[in-house]
Protein backbone atom coordinates (compact mmCIF):
# COMPACT_ATOMS: atom_id res chain seq x y z
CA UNK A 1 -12.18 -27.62 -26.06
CA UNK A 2 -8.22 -27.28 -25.69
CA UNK A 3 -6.19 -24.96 -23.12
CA UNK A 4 -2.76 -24.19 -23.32
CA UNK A 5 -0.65 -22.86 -20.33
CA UNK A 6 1.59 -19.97 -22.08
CA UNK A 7 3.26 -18.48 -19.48
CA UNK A 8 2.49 -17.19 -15.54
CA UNK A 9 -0.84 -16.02 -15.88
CA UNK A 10 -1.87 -16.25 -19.38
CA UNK A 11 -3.93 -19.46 -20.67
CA UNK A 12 -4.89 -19.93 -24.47
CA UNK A 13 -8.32 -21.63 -25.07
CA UNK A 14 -9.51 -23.32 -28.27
CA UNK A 15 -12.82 -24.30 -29.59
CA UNK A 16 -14.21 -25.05 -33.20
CA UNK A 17 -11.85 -22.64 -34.73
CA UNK A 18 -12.35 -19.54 -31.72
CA UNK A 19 -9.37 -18.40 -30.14
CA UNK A 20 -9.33 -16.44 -26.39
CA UNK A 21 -6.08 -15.17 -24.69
CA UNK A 22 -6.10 -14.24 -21.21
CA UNK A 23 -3.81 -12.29 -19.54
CA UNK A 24 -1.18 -12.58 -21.82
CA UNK A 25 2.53 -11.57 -20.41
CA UNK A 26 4.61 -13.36 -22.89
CA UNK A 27 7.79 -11.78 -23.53
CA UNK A 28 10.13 -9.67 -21.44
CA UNK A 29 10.10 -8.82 -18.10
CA UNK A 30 7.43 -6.05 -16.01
CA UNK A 31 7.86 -3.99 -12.98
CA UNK A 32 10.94 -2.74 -14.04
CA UNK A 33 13.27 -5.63 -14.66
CA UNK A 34 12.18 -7.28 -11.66
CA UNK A 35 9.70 -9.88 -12.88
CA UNK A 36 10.39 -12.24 -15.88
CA UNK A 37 8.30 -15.54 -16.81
CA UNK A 38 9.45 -18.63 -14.47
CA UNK A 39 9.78 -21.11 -16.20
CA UNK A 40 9.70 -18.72 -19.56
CA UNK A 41 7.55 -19.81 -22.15
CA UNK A 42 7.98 -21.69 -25.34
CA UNK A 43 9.22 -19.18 -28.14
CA UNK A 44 7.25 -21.17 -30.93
CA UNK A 45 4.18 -20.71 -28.84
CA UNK A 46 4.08 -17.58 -28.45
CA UNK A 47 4.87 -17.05 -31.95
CA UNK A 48 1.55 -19.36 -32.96
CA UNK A 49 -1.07 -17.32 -30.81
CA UNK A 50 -3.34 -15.73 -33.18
CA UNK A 51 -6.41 -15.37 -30.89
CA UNK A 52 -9.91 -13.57 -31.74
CA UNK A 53 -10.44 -12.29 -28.35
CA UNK A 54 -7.88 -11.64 -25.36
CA UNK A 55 -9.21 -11.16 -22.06
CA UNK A 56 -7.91 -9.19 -19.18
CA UNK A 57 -8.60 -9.54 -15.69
CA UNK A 58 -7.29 -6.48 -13.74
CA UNK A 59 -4.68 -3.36 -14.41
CA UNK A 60 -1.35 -5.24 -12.88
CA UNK A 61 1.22 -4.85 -15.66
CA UNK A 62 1.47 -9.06 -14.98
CA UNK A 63 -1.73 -9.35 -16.86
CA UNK A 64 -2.05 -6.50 -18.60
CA UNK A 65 1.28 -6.27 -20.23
CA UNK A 66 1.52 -3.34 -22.74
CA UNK A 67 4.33 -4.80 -25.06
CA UNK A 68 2.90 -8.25 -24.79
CA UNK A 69 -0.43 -6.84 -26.07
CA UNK A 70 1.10 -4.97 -28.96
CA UNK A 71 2.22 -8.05 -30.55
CA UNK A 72 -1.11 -8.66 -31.47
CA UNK A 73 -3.45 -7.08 -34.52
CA UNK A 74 -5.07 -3.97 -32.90
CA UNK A 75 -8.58 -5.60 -34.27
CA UNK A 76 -8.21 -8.17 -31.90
CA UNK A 77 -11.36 -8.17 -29.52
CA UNK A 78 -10.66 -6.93 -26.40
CA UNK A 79 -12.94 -8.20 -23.37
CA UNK A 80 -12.64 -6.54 -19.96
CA UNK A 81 -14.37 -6.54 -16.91
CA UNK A 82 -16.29 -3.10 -16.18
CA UNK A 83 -15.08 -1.58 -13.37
CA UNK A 84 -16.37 1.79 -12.13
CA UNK A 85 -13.93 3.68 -13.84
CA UNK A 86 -12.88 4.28 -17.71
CA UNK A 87 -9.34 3.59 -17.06
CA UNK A 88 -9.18 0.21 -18.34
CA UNK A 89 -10.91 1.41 -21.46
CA UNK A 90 -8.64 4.62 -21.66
CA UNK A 91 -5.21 2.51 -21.06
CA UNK A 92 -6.38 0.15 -23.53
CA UNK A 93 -6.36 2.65 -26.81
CA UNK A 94 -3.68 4.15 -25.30
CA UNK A 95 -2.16 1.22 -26.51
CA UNK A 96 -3.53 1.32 -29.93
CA UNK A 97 -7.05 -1.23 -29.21
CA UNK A 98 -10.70 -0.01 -29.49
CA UNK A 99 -12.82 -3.17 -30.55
CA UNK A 100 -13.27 -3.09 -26.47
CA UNK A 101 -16.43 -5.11 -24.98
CA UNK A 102 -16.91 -4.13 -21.30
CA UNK A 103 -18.23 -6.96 -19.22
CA UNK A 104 -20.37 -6.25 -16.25
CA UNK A 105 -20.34 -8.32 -13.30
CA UNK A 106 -22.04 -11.72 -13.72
CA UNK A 107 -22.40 -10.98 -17.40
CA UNK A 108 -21.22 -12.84 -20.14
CA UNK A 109 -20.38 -12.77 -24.09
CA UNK A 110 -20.91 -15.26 -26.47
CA UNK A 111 -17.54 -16.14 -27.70
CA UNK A 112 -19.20 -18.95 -30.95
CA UNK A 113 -21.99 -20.88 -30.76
CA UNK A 114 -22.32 -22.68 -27.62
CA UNK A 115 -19.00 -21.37 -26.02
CA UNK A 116 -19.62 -19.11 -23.70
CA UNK A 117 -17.05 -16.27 -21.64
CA UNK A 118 -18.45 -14.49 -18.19
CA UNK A 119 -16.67 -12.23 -16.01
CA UNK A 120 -16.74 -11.94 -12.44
CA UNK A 121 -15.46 -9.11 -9.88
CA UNK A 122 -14.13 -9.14 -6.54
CA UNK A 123 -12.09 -6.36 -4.22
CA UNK A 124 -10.50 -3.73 -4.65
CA UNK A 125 -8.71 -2.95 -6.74
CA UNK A 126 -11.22 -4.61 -9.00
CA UNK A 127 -9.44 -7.80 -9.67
CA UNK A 128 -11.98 -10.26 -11.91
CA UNK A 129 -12.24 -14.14 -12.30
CA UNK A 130 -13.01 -15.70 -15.68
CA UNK A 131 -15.36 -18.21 -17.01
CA UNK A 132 -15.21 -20.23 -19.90
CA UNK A 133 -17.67 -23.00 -21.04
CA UNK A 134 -18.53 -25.10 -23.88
CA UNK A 135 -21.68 -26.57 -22.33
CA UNK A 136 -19.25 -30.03 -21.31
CA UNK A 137 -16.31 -28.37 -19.83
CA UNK A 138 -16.25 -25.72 -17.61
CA UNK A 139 -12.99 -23.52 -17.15
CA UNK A 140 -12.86 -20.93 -13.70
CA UNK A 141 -9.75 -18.62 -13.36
CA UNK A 142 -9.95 -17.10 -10.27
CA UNK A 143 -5.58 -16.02 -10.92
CA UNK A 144 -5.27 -13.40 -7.83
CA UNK A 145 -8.76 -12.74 -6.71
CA UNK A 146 -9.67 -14.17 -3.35
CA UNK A 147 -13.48 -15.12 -3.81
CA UNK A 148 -15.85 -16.22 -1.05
CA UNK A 149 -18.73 -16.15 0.40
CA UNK A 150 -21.62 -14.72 -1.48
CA UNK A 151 -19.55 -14.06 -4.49
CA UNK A 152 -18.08 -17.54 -4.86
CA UNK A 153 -21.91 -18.53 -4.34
CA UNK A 154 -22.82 -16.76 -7.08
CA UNK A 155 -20.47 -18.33 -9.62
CA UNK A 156 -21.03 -22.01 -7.97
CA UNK A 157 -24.79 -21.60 -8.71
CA UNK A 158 -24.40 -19.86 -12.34
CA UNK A 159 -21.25 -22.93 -13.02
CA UNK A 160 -22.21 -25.89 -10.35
CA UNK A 161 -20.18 -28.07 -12.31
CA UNK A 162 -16.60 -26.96 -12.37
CA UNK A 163 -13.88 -29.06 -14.26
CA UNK A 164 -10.98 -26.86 -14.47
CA UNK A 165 -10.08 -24.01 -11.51
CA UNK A 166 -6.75 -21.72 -11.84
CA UNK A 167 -5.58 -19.87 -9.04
CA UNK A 168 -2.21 -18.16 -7.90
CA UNK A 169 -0.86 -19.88 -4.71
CA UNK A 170 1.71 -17.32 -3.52
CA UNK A 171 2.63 -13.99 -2.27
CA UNK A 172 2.55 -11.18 -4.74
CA UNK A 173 2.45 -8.42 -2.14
CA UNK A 174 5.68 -6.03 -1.16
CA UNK A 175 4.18 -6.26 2.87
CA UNK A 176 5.56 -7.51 5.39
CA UNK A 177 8.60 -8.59 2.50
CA UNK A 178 9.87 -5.57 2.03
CA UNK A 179 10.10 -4.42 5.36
CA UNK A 180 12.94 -4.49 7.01
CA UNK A 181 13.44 -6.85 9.77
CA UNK A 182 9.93 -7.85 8.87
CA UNK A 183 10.97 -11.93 9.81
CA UNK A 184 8.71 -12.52 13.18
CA UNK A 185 7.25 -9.00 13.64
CA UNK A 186 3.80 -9.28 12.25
CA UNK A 187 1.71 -12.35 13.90
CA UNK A 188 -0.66 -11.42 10.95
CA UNK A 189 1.33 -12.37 8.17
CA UNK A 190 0.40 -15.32 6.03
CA UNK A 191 2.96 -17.66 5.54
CA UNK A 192 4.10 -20.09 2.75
CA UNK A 193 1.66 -23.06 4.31
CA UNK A 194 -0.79 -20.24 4.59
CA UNK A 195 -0.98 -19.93 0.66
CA UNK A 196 -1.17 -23.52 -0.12
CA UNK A 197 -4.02 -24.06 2.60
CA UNK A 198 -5.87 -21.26 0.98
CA UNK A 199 -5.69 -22.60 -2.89
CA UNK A 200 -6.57 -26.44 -1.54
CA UNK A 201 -9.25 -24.70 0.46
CA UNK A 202 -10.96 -23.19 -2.85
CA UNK A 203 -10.29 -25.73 -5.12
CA UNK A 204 -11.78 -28.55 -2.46
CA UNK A 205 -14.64 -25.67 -1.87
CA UNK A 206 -15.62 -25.17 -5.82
CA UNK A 207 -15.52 -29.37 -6.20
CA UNK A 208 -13.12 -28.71 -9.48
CA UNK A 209 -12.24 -32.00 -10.85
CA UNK A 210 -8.55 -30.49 -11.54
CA UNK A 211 -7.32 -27.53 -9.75
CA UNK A 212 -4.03 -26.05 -11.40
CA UNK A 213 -1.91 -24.22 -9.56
CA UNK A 214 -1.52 -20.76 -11.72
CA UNK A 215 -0.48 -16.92 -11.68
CA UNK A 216 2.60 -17.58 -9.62
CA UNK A 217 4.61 -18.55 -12.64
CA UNK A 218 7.12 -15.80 -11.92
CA UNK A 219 10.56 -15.29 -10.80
CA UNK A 220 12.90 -12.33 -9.33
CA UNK A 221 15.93 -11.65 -11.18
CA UNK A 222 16.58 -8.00 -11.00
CA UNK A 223 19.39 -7.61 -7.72
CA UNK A 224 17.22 -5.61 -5.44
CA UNK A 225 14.40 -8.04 -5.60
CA UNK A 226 16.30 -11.13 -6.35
CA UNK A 227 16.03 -12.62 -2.65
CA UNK A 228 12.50 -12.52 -2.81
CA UNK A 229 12.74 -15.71 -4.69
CA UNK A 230 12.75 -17.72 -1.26
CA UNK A 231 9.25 -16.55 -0.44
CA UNK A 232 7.82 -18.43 -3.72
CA UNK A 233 5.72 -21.43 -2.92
CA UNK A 234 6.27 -24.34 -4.89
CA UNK A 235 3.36 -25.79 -7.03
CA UNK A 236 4.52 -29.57 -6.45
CA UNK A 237 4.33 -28.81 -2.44
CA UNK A 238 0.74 -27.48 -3.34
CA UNK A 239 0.01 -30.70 -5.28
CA UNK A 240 1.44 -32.44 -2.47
CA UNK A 241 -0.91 -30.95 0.16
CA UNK A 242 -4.02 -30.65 -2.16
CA UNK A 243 -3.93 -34.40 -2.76
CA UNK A 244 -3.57 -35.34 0.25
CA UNK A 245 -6.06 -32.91 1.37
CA UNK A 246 -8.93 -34.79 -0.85
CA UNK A 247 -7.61 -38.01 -0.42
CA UNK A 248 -8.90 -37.65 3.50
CA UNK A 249 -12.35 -35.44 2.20
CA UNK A 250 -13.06 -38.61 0.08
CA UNK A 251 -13.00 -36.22 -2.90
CA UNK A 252 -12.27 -36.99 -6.37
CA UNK A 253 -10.68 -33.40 -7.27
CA UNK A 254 -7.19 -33.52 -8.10
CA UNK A 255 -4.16 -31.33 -8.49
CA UNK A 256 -1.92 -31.07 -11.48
CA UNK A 257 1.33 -29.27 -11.99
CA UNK A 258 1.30 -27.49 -15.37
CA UNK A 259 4.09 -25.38 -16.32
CA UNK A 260 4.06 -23.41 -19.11
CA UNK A 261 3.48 -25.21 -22.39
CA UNK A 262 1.09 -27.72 -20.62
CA UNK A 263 -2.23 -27.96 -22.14
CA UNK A 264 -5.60 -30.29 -21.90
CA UNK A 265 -8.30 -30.92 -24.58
CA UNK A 266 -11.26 -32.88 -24.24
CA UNK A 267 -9.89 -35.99 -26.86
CA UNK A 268 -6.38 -36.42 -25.13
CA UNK A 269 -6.70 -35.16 -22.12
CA UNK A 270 -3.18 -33.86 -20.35
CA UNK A 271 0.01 -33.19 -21.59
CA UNK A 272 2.48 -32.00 -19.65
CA UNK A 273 5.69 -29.90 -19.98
CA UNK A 274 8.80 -31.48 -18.06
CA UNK A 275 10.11 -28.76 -15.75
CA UNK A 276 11.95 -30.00 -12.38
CA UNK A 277 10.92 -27.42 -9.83
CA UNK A 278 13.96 -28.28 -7.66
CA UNK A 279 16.24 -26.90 -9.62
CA UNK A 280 14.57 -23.17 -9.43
CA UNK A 281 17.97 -21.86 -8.26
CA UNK A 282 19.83 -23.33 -11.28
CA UNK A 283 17.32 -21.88 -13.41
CA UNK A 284 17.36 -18.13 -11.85
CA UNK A 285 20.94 -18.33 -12.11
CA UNK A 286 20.64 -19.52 -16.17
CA UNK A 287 18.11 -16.57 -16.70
CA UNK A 288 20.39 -14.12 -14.84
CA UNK A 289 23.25 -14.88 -17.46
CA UNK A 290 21.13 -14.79 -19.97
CA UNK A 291 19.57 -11.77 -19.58
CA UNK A 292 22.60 -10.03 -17.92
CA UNK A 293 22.73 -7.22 -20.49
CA UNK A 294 19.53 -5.90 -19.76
CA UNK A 295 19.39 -5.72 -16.67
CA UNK A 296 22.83 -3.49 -16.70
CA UNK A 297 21.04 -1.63 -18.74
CA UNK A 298 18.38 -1.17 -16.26
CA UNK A 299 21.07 -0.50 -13.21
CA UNK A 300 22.49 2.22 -15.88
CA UNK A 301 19.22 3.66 -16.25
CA UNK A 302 18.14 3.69 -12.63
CA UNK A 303 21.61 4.97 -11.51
CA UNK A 304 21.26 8.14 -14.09
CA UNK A 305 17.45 8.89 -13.44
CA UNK A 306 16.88 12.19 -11.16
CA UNK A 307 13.95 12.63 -9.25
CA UNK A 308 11.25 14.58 -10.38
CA UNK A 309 9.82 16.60 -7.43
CA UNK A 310 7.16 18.12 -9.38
CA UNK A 311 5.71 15.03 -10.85
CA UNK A 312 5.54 13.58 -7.48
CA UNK A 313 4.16 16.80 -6.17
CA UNK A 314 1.29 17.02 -8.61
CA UNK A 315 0.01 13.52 -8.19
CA UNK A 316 0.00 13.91 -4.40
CA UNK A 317 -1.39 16.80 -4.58
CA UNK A 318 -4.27 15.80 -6.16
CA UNK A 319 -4.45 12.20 -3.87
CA UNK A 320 -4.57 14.59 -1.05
CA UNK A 321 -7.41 16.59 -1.97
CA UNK A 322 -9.30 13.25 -2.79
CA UNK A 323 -8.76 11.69 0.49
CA UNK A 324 -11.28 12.71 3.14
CA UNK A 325 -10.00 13.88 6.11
CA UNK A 326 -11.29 11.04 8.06
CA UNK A 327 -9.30 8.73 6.19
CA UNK A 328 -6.57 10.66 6.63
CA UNK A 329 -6.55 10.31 10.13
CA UNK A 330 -6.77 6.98 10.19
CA UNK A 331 -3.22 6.76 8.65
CA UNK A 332 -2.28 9.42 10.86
CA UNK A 333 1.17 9.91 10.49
CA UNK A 334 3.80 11.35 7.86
CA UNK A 335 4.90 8.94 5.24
CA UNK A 336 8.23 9.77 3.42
CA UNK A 337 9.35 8.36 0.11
CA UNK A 338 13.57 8.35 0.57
CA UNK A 339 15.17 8.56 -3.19
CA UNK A 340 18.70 8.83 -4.19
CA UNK A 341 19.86 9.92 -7.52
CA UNK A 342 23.15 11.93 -8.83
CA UNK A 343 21.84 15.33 -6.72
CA UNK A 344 21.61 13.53 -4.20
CA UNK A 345 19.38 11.93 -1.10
CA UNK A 346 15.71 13.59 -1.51
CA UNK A 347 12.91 13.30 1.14
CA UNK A 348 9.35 13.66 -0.44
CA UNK A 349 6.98 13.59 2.62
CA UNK A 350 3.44 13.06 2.90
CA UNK A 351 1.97 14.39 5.96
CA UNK A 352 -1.54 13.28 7.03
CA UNK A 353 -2.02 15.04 10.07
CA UNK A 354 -1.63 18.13 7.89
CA UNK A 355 -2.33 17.14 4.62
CA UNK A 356 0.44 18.68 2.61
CA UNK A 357 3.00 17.45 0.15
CA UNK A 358 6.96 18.79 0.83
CA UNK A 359 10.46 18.14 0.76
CA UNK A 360 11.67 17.63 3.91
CA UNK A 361 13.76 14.91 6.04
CA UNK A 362 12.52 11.88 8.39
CA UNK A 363 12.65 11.87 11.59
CA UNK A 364 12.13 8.59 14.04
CA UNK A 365 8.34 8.25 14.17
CA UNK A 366 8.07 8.28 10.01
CA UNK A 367 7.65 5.35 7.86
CA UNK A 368 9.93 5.52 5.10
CA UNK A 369 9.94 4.20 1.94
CA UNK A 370 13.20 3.71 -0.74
CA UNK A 371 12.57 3.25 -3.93
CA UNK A 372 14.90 4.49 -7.25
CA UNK A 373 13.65 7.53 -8.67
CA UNK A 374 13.40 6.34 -11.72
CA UNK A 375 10.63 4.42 -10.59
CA UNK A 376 8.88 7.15 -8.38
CA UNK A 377 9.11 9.27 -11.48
CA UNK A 378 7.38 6.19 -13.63
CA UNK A 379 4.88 5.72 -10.68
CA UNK A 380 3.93 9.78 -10.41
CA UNK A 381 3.56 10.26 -14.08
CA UNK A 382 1.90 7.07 -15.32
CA UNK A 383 -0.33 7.00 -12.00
CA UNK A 384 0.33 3.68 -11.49
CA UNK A 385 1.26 3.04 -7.93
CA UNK A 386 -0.69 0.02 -7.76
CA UNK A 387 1.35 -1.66 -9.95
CA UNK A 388 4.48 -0.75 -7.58
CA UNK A 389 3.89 -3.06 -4.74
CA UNK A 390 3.99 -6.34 -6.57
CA UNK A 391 7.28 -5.43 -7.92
CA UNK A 392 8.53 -5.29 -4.37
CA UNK A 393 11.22 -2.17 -5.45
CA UNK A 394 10.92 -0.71 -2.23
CA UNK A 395 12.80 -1.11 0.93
CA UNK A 396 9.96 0.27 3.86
CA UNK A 397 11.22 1.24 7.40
CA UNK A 398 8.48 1.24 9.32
CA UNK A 399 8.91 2.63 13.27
CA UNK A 400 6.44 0.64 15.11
CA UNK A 401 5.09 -3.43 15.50
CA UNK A 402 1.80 -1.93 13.44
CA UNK A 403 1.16 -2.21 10.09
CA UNK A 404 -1.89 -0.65 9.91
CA UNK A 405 -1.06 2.85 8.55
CA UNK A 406 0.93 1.54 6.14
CA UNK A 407 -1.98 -1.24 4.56
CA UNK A 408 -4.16 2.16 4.93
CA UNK A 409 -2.05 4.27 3.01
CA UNK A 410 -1.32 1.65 0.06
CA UNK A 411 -5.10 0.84 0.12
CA UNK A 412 -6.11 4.16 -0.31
CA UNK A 413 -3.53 4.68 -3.57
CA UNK A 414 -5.02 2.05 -5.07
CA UNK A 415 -8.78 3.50 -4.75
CA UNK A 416 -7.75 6.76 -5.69
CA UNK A 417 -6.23 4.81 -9.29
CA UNK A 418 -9.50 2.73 -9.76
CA UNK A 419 -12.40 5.61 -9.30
CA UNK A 420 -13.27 5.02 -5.32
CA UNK A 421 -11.41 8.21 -4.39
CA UNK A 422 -12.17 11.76 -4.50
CA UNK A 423 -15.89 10.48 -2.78
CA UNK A 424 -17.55 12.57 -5.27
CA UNK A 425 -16.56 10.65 -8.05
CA UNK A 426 -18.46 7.98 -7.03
CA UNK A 427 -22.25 10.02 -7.79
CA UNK A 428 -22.54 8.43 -11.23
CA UNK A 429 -24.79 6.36 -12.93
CA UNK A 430 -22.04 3.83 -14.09
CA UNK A 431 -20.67 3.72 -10.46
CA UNK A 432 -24.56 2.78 -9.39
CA UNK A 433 -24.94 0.07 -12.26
CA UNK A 434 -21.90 -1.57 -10.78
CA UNK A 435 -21.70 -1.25 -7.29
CA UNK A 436 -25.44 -2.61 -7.57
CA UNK A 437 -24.01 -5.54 -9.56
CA UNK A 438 -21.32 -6.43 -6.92
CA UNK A 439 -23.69 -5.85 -3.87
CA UNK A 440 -22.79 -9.62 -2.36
CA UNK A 441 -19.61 -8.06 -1.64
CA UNK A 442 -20.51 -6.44 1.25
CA UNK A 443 -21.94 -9.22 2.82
CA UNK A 444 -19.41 -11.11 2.13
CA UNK A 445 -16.82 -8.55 3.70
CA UNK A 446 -19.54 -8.55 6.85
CA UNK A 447 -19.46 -11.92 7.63
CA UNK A 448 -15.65 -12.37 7.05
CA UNK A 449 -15.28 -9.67 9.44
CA UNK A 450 -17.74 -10.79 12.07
CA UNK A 451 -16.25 -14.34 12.35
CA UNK A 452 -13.08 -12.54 12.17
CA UNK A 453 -14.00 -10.56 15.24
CA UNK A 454 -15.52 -13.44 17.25
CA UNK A 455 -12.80 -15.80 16.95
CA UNK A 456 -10.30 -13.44 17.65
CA UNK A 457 -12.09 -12.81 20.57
CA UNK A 458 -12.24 -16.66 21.73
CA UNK A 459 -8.21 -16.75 21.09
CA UNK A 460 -7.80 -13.57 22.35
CA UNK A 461 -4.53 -13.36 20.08
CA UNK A 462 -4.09 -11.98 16.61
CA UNK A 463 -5.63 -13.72 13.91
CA UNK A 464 -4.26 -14.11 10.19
CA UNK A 465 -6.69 -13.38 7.76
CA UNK A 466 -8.71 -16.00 6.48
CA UNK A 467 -10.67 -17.01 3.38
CA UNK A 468 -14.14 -18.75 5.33
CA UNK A 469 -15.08 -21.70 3.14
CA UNK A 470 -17.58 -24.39 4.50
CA UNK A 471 -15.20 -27.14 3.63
CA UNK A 472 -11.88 -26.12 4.93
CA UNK A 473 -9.29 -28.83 4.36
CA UNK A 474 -7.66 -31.05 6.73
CA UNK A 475 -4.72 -30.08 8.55
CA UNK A 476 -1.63 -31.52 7.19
């Protein structure tokens, strides 16, 4: 077996002439100029791929990456995980594929004889880990899913011997980063050490002989989002910490660094791309230059776009009748996106104590939300606002310490976009077959909560979230 690192999230595995692709993002940028490959991958790689299957873990344009995919023969074999909705499936020959294998959870295709792919879910939105094996060596990437518990269990006892684990090791979320004046609000929020305790945790957890720090390939170059680039953790502090980490546990697992273009194979064992990490600024600044014509092109766009009311109107519209009252309430206060375009300023405002859609203006108790309207017009009509957060092109003024209404309200989007919401769209047959599948996580989620709850209560102080491992690493 050979694996190649191609680029943030996207691996290509070899094996007796069989080919998989996962998550390939491999050219241009996503989320609207604002993400682009970090460090960017090797043009004559990309240009090699010719893989029989390409796998894709969950909906975020970062993995499934629409002009990325149409690079490749539409006969290529598509694998996905099923989720409880068609919309992977629908997306997918949308973009021209339909040799699509849906993958239940805990199942698994046989990729050539005795190599071996199974899918995993976990959370919601359904984000999936993947599994490859050969019988010898054993591949898990986890990339943004945060297994544990019951779920991890489940994989540990199907895979007990783990060689290889992949897993992101920072922030891909817009909250608290795109709040303003977020810096020492929220006691909750995980922090850059917070991220590398996590991945050491798992890898340390799963016993992988090599954990790889992966998914977090990605830098910020578009100017609303390029000062997000000091929240990035880098992998060689997560080496650093990892290492150590085992070195005191008396473990044998190790951490390598592989940028993109790195690979392993079971004759030769590593090879790895030279890329300094310490000169991330120089680089960003080198991409910037380089790609300095598109992204005018992008300001152009965005400063031309107008805001389509009725788009926005439509999709709320029908969120709003989907959301149960209850739920509602638990938000409990109006949410306003703020766009400006050539008309104008425009209020669009979500009311949850009332449940209607309007234009309007803020007032002091709203949270408000900026965003271009070229985007909210992308987000309305392609009903994608899940992708919109890890693009972080928002700026969110939020009136209070709590950050609870907004978590709801972005939680809620995202089951409304992935089948959990209107309620009765859950009384199907295929939403039975999988929730029965992915049963361990609710206890998972119960347990989590309950030690959450109890230790909090020791402390009596706010708690970040943990993952609860039974090996948690050594403090540094």
């Amino acid at each position: 077996m050979k694996f190649t690192i191609v680029s943030h999230a996207c691996m290509y595995v070899e094996h007796e002439g069989t080919t998989v692709l996962i998550d390939p993002w491999i050219v241009g940028s996503c989320y609207w100029r604002s993400w682009w490959n970090f460090p960017e991958p090797d043009p004559q790689l990309v240009q090699s791929l010719r893989p029989h299957y390409i796998y894709l873990s969950h909906m975020h344009w970062d993995h499934f990456h629409g002009p990325s995919l149409r690079r490749f023969s539409r006969d290529t074999k598509i694998l996905i995980p099923k989720t409880i909705s068609r919309r992977f499936v629908d997306d997918l020959r949308w973009n021209g594929f339909f040799d699509i294998t849906e993958i239940p959870h805990g199942g698994s295709v046989e990729l050539a004889s005795g190599l071996e792919l199974s899918s995993f879910q976990f959370g919601h939105p359904s984000d999936s880990a993947v599994v490859i094996s050969d019988g010898t060596t054993t591949l898990l990437d986890v990339n943004d899913a945060k297994f544990f518990g019951a779920p991890l269990a489940q994989i540990q006892r199907r895979y007990p011997s783990i060689d290889f684990v992949f897993k992101s090791h920072s922030s891909a979320t817009a909250i608290p980063y795109c709040i303003e004046g977020y810096e020492g609000r929220f006691a909750e929020v995980l922090s850059r050490e917070d991220y590398i305790e996590e991945f050491a945790a798992f890898g340390l957890h799963v016993k992988a002989r090599y954990a790889i720090p992966f998914a977090s390939n990605h830098c910020f170059l578009h100017r609303d989002t390029i000062r997000f680039n000091a929240t990035a953790v880098n992998p060689e502090d997560v080496q650093q910490y990892y290492d150590r980490c085992a070195s005191e546990l008396g473990m044998a697992s190790r951490c390598i660094v592989m940028p993109p273009g790195s690979s392993w194979d079971d004759r030769d064992g590593f090879r790895i791309r030279p890329f300094n990490y310490a000169m991330r600024e120089e680089y960003i600044t080198e991409l910037t230059a380089k790609y300095r014509d598109k992204l005018e092109d992008q300001y152009a766009r965005e400063a031309a776009a107008v805001a389509d009311y009725t788009v926005f109107e439509n999709y709320f519209k029908h969120f709003m009748a989907g959301l149960p009252r209850s739920f509602a309430r638990r938000i409990g206060c109006r949410i306003v996106f703020r766009t400006r375009d050539p008309q104008g300023t425009h209020c669009f405002v979500l009311d949850f104590t009332t449940g209607q859609v309007a234009l309007g203006d803020t007032t002091p108790d709203d949270i408000v939300i900026d965003t271009p309207a070229l985007i909210l017009n992308d987000l309305a009509a392609k009903q994608m606002f899940s992708a919109w957060t890890p693009s972080k092109r928002m700026t969110i003024h939020l009136p209070t310490d709590s950050l609870r209404p907004l978590v709801l309200f972005m939680m809620f989007l995202d089951y409304f976009e992935t089948g959990y919401l209107p309620l009765r769209s859950l009384l199907s047959r295929r939403v039975l077959e999988v929730s029965t599948r992915r049963h361990r996580e609710l206890r998972a989620a119960s347990e989590a909560a309950l030690r959450y709850l109890y230790a909090r209560h020791l402390a009596r102080v706010p708690l970040k979230p943990k993952m609860f491992f039974d090996k948690p690493p050594p403090s540094a």
